[in-house]
Protein backbone atom coordinates (compact mmCIF):
# COMPACT_ATOMS: atom_id res chain seq x y z
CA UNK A 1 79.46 3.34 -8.59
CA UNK A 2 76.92 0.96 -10.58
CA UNK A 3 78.23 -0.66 -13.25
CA UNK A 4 76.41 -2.92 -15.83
CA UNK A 5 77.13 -5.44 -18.63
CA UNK A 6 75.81 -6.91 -21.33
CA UNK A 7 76.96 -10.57 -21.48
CA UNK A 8 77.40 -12.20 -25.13
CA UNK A 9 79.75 -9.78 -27.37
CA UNK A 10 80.99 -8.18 -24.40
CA UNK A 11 82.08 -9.99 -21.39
CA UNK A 12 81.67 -12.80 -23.93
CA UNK A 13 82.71 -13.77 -27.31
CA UNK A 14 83.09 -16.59 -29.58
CA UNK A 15 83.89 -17.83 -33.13
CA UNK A 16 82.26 -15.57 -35.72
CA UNK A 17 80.23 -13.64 -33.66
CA UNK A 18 80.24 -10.41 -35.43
CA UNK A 19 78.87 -12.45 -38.69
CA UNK A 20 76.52 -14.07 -36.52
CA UNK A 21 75.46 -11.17 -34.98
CA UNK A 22 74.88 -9.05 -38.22
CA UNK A 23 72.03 -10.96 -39.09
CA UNK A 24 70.38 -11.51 -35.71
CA UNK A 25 71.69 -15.19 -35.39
CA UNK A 26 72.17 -14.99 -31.82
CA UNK A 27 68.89 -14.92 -30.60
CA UNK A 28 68.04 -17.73 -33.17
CA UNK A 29 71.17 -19.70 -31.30
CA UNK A 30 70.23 -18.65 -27.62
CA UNK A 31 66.46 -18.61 -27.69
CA UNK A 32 65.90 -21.36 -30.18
CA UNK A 33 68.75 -24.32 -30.27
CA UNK A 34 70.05 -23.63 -26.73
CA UNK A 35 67.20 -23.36 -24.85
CA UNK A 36 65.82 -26.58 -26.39
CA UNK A 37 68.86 -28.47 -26.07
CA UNK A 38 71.59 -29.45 -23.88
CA UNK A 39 74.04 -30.52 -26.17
CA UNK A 40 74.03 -27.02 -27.61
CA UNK A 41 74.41 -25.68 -24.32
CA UNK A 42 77.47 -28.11 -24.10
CA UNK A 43 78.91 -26.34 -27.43
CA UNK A 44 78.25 -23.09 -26.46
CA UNK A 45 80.48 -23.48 -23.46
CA UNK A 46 83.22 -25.41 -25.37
CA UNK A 47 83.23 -22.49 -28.08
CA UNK A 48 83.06 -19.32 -26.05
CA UNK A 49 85.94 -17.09 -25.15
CA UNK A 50 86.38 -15.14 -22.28
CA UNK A 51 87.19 -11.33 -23.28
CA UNK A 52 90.35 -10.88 -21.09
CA UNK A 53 90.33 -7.21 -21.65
CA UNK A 54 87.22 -6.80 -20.12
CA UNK A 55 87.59 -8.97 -16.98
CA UNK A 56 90.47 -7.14 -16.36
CA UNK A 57 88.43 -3.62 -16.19
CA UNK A 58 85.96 -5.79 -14.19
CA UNK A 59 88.62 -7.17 -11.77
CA UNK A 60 89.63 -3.99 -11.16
CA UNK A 61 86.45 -2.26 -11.21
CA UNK A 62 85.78 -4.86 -8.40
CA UNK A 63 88.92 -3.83 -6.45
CA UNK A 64 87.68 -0.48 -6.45
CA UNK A 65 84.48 -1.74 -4.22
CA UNK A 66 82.16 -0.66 -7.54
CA UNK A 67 78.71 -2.93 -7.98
CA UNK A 68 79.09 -5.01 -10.76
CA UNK A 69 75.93 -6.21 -12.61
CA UNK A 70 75.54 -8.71 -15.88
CA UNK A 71 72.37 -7.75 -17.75
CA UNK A 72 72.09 -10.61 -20.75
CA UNK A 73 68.98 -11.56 -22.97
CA UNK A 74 70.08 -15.16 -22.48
CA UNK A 75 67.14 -16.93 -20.62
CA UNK A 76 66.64 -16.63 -17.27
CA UNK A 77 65.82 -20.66 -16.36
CA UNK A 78 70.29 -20.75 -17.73
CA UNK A 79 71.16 -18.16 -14.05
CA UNK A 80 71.95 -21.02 -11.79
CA UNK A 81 74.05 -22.57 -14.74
CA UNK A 82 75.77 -18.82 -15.83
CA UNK A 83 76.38 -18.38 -12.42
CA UNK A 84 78.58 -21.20 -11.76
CA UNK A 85 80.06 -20.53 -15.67
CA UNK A 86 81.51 -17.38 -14.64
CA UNK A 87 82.80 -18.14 -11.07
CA UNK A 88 84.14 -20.82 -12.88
CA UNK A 89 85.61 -18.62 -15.30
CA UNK A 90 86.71 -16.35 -12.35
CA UNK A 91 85.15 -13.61 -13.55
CA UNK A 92 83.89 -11.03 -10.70
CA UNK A 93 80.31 -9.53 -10.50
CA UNK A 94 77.57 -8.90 -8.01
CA UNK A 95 74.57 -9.47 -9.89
CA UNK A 96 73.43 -11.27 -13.01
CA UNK A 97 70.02 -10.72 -14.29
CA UNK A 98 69.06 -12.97 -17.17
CA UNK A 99 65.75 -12.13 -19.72
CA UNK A 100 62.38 -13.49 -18.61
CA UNK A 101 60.52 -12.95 -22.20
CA UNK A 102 58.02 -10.63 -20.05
CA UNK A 103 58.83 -7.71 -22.01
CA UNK A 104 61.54 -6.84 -24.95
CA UNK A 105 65.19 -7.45 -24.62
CA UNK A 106 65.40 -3.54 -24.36
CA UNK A 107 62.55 -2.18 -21.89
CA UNK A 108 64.30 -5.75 -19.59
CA UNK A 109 67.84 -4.23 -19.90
CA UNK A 110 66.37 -0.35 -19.44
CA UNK A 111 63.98 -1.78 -16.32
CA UNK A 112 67.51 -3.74 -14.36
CA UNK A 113 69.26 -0.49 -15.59
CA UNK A 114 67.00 1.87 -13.76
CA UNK A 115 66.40 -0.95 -10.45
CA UNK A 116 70.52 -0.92 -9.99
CA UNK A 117 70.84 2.38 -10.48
CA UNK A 118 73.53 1.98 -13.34
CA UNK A 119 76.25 4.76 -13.89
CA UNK A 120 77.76 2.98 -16.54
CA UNK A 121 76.29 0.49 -19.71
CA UNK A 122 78.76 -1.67 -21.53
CA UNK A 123 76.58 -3.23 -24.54
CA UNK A 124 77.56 -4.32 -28.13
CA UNK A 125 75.00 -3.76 -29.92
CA UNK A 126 74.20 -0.03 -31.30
CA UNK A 127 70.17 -0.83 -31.52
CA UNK A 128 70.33 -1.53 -27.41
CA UNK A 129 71.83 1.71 -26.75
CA UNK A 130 70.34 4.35 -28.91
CA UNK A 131 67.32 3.37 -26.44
CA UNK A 132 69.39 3.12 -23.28
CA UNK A 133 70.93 7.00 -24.01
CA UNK A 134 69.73 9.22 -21.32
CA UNK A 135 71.52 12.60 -19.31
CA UNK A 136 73.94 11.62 -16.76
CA UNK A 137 73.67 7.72 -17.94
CA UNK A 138 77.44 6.62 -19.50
CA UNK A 139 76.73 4.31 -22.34
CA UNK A 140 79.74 2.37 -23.76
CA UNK A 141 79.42 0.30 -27.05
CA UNK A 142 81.98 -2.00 -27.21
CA UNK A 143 82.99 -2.24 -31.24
CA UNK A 144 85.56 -4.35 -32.84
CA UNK A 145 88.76 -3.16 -30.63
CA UNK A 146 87.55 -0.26 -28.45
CA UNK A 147 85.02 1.09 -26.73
CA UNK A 148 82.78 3.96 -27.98
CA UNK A 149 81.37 6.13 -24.71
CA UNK A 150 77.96 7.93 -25.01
């Protein structure tokens, strides 16, 4: 089976996210300070958390012999450097696809989506998925402590 992942809020998570998030922040952080700088780059890594619950479903999800694919709107010049965050960070996957600004951060994630073949969607954000929904597609929001399944 095909499983995807949305990156930041999911896989990811750092320091008042959720405030951050409720007013669309975190594109102003990703596509605005971090992509122009490298010393917010630098904090970004020094801030973020690894969401142990969820490399744990993906470590075992990777035992299992599933695909595992990251689908982020972080830019996609930052792969190479994602890459190498998560090996670091030891945490499995087969394929990371990173936002090219071609189209919108939802017809990108619906486009890799439909390319992998994706059984499963883990997002965080409620806007992403009410467009993702479709028959025989498993959509899972991932809210404060659980995750919601579609």
């Amino acid at each position: 089976m095909v499983f995807c992942f949305d990156l930041d809020g999911v896989i990811l998570k750092f320091p008042f996210y959720k405030q951050i998030k409720i007013f669309d922040f975190d594109y102003f952080l990703s596509q605005k300070l971090m992509r122009k700088s490298r010393f917010w780059r630098m904090v970004f890594y020094r801030f973020v958390r690894i969401n142990s619950r969820v490399v744990e479903y993906l470590s075992s999800l990777a035992i299992e012999q599933n695909r595992l694919v990251i689908i982020s709107a972080q830019y996609r010049e930052y792969q190479k450097e994602m890459s190498d965050f998560l090996r670091k960070e030891n945490i499995p996957f087969d394929a990371i696809y990173l936002w090219d600004r071609r189209k919108t951060v939802c017809e990108f994630k619906q486009e890799v989506i439909n390319q992998e073949g994706c059984d499963f969607y883990f997002d965080d954000r409620l806007e992403i998925i009410d467009n993702l929904v479709i028959p025989g597609r498993k959509i899972c929001y991932q809210g404060e402590k659980k995750f919601l399944f579609f």
